[in-house]
N, C-alpha and C. Protein backbone atom coordinates (compact mmCIF):
# COMPACT_ATOMS: atom_id res chain seq x y z
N UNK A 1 -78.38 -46.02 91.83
CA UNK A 1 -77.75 -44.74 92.14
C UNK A 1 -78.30 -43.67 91.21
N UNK A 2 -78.12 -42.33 91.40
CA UNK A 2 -79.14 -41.28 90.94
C UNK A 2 -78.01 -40.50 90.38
N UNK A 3 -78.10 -39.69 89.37
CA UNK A 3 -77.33 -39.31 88.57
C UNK A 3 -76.51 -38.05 89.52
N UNK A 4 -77.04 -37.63 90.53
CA UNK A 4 -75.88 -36.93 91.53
C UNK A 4 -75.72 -37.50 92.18
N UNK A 5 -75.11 -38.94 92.48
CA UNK A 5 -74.66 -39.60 93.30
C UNK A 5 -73.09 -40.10 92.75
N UNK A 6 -73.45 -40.06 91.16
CA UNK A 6 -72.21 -40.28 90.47
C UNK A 6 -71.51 -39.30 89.94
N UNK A 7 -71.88 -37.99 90.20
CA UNK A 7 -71.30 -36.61 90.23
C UNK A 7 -70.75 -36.30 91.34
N UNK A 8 -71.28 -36.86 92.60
CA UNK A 8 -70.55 -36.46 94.04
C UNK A 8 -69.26 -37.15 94.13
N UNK A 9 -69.50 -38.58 93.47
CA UNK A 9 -68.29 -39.64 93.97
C UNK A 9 -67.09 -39.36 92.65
N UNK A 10 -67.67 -38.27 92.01
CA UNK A 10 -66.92 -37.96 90.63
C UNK A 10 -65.65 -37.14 91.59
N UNK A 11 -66.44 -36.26 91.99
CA UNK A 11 -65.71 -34.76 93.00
C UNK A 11 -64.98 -35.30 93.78
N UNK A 12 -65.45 -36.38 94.87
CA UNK A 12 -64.84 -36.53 95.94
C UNK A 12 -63.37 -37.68 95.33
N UNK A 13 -63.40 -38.09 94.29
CA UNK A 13 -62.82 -39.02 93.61
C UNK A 13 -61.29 -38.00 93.47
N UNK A 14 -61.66 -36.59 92.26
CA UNK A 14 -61.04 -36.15 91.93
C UNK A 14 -60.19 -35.53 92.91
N UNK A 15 -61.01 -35.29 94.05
CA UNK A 15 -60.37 -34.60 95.34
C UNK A 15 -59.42 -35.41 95.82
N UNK A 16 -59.69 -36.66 96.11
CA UNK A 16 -59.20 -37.39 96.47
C UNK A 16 -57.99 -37.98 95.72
N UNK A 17 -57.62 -38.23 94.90
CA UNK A 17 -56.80 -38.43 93.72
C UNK A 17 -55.58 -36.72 94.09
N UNK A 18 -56.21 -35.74 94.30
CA UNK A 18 -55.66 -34.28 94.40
C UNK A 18 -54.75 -34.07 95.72
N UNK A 19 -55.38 -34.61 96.78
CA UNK A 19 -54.92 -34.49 97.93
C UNK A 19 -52.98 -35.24 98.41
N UNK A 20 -53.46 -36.45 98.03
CA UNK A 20 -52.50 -36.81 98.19
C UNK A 20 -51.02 -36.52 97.12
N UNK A 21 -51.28 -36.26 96.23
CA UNK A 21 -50.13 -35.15 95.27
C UNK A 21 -49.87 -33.84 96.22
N UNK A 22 -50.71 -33.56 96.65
CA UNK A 22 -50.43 -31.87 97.10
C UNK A 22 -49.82 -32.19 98.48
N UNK A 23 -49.96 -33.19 99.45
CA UNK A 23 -49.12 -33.79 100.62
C UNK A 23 -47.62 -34.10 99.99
N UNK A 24 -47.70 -35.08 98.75
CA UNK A 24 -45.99 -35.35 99.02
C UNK A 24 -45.54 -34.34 97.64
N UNK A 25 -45.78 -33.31 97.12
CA UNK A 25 -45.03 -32.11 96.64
C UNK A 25 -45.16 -31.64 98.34
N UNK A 26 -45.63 -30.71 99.13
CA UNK A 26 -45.18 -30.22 100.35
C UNK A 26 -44.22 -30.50 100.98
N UNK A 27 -44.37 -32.02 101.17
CA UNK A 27 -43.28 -32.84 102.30
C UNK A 27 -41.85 -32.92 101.41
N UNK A 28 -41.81 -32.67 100.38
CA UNK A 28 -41.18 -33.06 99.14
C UNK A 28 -40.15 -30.94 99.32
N UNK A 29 -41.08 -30.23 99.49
CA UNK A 29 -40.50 -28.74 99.28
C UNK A 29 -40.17 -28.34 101.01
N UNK A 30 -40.38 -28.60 101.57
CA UNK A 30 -39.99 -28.24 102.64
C UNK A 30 -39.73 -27.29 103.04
N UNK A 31 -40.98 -26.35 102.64
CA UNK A 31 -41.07 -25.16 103.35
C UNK A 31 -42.56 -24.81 102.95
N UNK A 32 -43.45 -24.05 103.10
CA UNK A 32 -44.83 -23.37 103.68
C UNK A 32 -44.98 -22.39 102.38
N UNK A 33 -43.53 -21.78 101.43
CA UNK A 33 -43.83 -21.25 100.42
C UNK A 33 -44.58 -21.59 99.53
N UNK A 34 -46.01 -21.03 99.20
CA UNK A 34 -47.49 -21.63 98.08
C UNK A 34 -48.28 -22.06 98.93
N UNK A 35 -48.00 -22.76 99.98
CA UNK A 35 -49.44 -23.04 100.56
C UNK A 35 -50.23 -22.18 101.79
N UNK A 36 -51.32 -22.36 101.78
CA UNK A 36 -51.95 -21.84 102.31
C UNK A 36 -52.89 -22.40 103.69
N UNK A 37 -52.83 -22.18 104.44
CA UNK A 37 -52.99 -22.63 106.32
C UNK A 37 -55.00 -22.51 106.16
N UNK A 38 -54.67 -21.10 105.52
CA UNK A 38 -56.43 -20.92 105.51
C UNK A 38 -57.50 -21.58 104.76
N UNK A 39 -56.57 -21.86 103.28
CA UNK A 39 -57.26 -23.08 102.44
C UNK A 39 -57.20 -24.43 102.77
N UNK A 40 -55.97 -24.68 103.46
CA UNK A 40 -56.23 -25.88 104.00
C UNK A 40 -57.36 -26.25 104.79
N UNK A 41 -57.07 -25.09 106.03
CA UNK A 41 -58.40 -25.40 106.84
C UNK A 41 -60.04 -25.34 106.63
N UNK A 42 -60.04 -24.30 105.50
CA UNK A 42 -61.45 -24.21 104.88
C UNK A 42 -61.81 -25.84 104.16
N UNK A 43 -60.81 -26.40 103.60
CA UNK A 43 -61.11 -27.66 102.86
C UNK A 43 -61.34 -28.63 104.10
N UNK A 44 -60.75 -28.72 105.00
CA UNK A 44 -60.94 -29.46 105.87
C UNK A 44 -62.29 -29.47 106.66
N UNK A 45 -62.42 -28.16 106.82
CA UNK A 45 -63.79 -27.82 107.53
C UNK A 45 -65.06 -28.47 106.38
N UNK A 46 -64.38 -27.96 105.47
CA UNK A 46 -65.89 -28.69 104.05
C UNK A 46 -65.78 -29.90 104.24
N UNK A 47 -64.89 -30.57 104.62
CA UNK A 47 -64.89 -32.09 104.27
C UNK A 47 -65.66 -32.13 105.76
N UNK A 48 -65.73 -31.80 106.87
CA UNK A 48 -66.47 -32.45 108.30
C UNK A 48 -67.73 -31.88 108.09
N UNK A 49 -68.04 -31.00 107.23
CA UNK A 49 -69.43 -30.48 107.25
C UNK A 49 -69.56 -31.51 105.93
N UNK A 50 -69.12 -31.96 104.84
CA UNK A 50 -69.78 -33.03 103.85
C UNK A 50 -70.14 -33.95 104.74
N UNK A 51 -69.33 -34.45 105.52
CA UNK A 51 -70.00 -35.69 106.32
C UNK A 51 -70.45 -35.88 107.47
N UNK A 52 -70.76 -34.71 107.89
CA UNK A 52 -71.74 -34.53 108.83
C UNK A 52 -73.46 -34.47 108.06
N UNK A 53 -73.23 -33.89 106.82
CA UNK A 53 -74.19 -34.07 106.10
C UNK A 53 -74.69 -35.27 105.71
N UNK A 54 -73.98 -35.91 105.41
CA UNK A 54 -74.78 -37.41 105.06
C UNK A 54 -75.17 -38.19 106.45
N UNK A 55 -74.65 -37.89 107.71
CA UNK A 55 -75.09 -38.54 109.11
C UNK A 55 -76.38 -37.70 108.96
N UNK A 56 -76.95 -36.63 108.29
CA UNK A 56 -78.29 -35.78 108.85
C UNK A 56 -78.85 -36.05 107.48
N UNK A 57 -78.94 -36.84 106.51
CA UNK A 57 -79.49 -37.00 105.11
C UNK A 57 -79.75 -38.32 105.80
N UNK A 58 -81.64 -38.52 106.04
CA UNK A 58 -82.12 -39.57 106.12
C UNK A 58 -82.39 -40.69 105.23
N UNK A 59 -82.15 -40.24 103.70
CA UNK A 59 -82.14 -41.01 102.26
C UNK A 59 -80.67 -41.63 102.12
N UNK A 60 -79.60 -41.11 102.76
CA UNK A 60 -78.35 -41.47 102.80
C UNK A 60 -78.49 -42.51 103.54
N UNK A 61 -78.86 -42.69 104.55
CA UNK A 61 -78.48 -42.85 105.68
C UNK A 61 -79.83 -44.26 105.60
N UNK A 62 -80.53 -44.23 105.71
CA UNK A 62 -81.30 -45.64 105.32
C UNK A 62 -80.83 -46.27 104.14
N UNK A 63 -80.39 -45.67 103.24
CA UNK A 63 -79.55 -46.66 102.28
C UNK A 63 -78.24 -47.11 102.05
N UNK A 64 -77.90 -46.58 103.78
CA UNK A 64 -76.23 -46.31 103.62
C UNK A 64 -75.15 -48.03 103.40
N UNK A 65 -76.65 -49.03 103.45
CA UNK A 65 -75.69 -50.33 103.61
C UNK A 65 -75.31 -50.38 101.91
N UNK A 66 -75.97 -49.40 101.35
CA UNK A 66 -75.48 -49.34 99.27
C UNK A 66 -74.43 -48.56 99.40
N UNK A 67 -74.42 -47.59 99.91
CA UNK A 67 -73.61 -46.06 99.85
C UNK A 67 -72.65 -45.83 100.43
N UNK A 68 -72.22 -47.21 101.58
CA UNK A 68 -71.02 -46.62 102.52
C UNK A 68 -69.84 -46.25 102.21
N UNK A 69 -69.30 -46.18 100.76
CA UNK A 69 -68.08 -45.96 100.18
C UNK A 69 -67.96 -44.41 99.79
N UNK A 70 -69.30 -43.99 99.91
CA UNK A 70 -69.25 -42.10 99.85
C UNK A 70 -68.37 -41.76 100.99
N UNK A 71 -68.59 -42.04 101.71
CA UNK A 71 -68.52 -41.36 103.58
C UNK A 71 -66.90 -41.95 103.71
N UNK A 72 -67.08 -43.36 103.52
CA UNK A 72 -65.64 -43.59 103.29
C UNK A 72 -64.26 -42.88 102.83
N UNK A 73 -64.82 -42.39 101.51
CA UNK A 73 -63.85 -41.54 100.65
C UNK A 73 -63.82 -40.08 101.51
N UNK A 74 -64.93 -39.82 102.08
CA UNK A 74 -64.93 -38.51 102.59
C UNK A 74 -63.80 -38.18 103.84
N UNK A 75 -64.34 -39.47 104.69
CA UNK A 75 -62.82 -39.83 105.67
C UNK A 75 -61.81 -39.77 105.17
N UNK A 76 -61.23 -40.90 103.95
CA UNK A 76 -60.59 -41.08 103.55
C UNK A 76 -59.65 -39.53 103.80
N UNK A 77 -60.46 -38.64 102.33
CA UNK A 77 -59.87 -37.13 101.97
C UNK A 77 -59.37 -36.00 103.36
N UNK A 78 -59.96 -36.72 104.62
CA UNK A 78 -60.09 -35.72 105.43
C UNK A 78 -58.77 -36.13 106.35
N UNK A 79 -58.52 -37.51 106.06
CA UNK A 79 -57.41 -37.57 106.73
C UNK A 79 -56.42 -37.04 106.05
N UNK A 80 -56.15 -37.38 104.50
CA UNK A 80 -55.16 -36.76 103.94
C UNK A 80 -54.99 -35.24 103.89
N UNK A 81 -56.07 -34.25 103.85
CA UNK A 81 -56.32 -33.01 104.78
C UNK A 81 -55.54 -32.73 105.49
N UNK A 82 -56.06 -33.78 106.93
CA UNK A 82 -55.52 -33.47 108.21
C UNK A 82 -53.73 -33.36 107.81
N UNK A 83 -53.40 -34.80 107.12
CA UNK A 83 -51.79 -34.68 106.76
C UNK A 83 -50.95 -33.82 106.32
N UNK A 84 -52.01 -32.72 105.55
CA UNK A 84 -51.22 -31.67 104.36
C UNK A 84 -51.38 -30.60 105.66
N UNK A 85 -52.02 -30.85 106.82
CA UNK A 85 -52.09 -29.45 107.68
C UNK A 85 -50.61 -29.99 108.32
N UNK A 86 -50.47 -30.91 108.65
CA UNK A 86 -49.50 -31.32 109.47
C UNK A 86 -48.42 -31.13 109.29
N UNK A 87 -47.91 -31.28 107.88
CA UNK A 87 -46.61 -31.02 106.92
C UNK A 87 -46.67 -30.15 106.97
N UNK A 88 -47.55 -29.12 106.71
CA UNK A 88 -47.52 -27.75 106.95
C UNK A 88 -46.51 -26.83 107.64
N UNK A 89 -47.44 -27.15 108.97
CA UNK A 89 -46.78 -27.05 110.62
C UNK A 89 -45.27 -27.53 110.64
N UNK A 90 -45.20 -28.59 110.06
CA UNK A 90 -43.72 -29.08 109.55
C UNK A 90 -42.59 -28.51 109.00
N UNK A 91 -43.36 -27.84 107.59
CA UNK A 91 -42.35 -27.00 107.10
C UNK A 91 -42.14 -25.76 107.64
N UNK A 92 -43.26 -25.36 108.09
CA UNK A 92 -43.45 -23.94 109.32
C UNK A 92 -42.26 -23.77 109.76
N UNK A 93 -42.26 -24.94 110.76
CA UNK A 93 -40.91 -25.09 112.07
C UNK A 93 -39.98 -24.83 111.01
N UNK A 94 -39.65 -25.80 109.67
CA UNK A 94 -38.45 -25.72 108.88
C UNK A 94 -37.84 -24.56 108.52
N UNK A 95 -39.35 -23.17 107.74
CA UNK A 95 -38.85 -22.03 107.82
C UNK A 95 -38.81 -21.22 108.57
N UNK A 96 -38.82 -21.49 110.55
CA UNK A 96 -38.45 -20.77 111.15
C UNK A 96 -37.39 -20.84 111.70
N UNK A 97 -36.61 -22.12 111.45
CA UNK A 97 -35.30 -22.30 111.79
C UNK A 97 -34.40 -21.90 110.54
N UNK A 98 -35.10 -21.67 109.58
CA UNK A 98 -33.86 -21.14 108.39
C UNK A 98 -34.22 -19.71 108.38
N UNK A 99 -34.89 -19.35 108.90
CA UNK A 99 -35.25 -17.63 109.00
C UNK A 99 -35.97 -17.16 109.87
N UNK A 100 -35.41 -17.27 111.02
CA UNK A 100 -36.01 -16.81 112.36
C UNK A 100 -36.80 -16.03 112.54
N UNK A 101 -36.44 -14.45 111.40
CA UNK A 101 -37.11 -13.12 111.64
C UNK A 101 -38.48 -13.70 110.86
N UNK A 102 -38.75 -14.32 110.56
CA UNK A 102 -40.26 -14.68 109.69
C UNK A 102 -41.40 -15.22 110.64
């Protein structure tokens, strides 16, 4: 492995480790107050363009029977993503039934 290979899985590590705290504080506050719809989706979008990138990285991708735990984690993060959009939408509904005019 090449010394940015263990800087990527550093990031996606820390991300990953990040994500799922920031899902159950949300589901945990139950309401949309602090978060953000647009950062969510920008992170989400980075995470399908990271791994769309390594399907078009031919050095990845011929060595991917070493590497498949990058792409892994990348899924991994993108589902928990997808989850923190979902709770979202969740608490959404929550603060439009406690404050309609919003």
């Amino acid at each position: 492995m090449s010394p940015a290979d263990y800087f990527e899985i550093a990031m996606i590590l820390a991300f990953g480790i990040s994500w799922p705290i920031n899902l159950y504080k949300a589901w945990k506050a139950r309401t949309t107050r602090g978060t953000s719809i647009l950062f969510l989706s920008l992170i989400f979008l980075g995470y399908i363009a990271g791994i769309i990138s390594k399907f078009c990285n031919q050095d990845y991708m011929s060595n991917f029977g070493q590497r498949w735990y990058v792409l892994v984690v990348y899924f991994l993060n993108l589902i928990v993503v997808g989850a923190n959009i979902v709770v979202y939408f969740m608490n959404w509904k929550i603060d439009r039934n406690i404050n309609p005019k919003r």
